[in-house]
C-alpha atoms as a PDB file:
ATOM      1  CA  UNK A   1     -31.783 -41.687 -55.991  1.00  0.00           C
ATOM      2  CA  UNK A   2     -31.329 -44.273 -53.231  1.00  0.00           C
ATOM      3  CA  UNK A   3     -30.394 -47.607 -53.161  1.00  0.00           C
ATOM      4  CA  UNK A   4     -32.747 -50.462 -52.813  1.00  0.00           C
ATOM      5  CA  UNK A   5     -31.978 -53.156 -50.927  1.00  0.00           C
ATOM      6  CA  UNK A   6     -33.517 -56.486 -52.560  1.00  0.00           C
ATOM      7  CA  UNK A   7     -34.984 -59.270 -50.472  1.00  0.00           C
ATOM      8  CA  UNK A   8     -36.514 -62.371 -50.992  1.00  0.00           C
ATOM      9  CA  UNK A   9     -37.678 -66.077 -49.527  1.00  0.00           C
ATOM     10  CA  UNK A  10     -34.134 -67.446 -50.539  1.00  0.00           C
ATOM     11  CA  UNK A  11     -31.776 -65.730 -48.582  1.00  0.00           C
ATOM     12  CA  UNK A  12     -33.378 -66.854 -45.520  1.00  0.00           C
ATOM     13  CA  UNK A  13     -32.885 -70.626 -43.779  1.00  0.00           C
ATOM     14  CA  UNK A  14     -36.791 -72.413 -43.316  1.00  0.00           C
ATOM     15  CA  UNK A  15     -36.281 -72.468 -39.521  1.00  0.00           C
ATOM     16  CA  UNK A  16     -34.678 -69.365 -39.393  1.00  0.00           C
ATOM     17  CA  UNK A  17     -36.514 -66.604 -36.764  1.00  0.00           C
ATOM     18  CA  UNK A  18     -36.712 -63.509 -38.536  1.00  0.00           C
ATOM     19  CA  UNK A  19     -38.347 -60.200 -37.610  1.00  0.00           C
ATOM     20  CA  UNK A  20     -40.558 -59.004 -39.390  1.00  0.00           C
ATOM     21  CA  UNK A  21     -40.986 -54.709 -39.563  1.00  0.00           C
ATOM     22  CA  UNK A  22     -43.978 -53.914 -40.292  1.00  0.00           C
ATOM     23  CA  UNK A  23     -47.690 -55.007 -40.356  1.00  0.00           C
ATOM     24  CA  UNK A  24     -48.040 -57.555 -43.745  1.00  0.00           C
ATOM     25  CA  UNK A  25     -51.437 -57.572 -44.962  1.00  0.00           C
ATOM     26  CA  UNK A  26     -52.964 -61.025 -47.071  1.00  0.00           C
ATOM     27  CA  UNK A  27     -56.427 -61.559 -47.833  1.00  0.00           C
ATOM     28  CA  UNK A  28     -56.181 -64.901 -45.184  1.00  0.00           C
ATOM     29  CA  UNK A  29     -54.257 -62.934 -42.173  1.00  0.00           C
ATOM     30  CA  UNK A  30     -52.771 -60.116 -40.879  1.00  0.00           C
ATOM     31  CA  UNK A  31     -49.196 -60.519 -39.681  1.00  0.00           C
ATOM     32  CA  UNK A  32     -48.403 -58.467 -36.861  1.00  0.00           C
ATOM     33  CA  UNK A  33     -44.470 -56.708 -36.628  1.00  0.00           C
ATOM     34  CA  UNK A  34     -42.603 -59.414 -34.195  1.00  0.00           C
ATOM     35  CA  UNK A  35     -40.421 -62.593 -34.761  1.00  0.00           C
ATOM     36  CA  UNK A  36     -41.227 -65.564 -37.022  1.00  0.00           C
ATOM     37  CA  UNK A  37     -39.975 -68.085 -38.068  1.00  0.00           C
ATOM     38  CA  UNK A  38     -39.120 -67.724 -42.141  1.00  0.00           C
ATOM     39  CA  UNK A  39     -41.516 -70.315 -43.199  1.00  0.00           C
ATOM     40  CA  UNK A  40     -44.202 -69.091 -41.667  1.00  0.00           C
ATOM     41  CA  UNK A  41     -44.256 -65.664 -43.684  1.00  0.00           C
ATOM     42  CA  UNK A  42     -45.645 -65.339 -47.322  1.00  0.00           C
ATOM     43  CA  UNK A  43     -43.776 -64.266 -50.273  1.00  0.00           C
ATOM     44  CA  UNK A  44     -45.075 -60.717 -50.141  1.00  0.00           C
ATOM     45  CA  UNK A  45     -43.232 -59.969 -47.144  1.00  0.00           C
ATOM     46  CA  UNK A  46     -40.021 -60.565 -48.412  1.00  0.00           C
ATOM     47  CA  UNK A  47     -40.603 -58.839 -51.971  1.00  0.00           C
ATOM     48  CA  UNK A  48     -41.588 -55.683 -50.143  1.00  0.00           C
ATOM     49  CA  UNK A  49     -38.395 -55.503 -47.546  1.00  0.00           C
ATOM     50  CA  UNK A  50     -40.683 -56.173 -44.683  1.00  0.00           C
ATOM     51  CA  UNK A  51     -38.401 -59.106 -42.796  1.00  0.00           C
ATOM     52  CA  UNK A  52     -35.196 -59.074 -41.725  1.00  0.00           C
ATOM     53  CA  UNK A  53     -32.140 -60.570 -40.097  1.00  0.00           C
ATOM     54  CA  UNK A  54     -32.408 -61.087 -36.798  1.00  0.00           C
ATOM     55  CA  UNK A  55     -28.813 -59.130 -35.123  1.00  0.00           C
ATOM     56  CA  UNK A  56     -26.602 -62.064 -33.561  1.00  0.00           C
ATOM     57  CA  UNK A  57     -26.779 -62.714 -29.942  1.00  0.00           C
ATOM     58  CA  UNK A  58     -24.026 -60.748 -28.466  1.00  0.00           C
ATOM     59  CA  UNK A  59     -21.646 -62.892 -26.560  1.00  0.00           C
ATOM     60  CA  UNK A  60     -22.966 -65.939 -27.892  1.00  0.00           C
ATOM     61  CA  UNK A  61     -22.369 -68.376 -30.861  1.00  0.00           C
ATOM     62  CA  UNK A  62     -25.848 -68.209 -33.032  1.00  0.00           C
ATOM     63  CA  UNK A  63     -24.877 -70.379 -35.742  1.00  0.00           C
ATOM     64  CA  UNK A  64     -22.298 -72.991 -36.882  1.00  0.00           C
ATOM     65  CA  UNK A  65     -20.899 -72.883 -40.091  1.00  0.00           C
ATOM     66  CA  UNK A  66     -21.806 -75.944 -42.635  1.00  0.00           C
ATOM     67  CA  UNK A  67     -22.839 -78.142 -39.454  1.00  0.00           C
ATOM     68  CA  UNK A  68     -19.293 -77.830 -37.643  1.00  0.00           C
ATOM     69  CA  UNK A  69     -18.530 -76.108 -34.957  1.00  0.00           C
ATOM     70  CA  UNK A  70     -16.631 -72.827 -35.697  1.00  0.00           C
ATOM     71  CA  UNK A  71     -13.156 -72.730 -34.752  1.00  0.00           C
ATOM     72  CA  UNK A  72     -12.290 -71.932 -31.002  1.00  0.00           C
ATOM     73  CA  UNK A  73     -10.431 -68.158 -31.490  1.00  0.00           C
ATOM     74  CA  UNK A  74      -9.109 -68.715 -28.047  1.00  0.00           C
ATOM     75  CA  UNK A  75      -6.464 -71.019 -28.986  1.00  0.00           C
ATOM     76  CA  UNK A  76      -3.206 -69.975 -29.119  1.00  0.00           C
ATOM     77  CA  UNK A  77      -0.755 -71.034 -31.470  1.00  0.00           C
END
């Protein structure tokens, strides 16, 4: 038996863009595989694995940790 990987709402930021995988069907709408923001998706896509972390931008700085500005790794000591 495999392993299931668990998602839900919480272990995504509001604002964050996510991708969803697959069509997610609600009786209002019909969500369409692409990128969204988090807050913009119902529950039911994240109970059923259907979103997912977007990969980082290679080459690029995507996020800052707890507001700061990460440290600069080209520094030498």
């Amino acid at each position: 038996m495999g392993l299931e990987r668990k998602m839900f709402r919480g272990m995504f930021s509001p604002g964050e863009v996510v991708q969803l995988k697959q069509p997610c069907f609600t009786p209002g709408r019909l969500f369409e595989p692409g990128k969204y923001n988090a807050d913009e998706l119902p529950d039911v896509a994240f109970d059923m694995g259907l979103v997912d972390h977007l990969p980082p931008v290679k080459g690029k700085i995507s996020e800052t940790l707890n507001g700061q500005n990460p440290p600069d790794q080209n520094l030498k000591d």
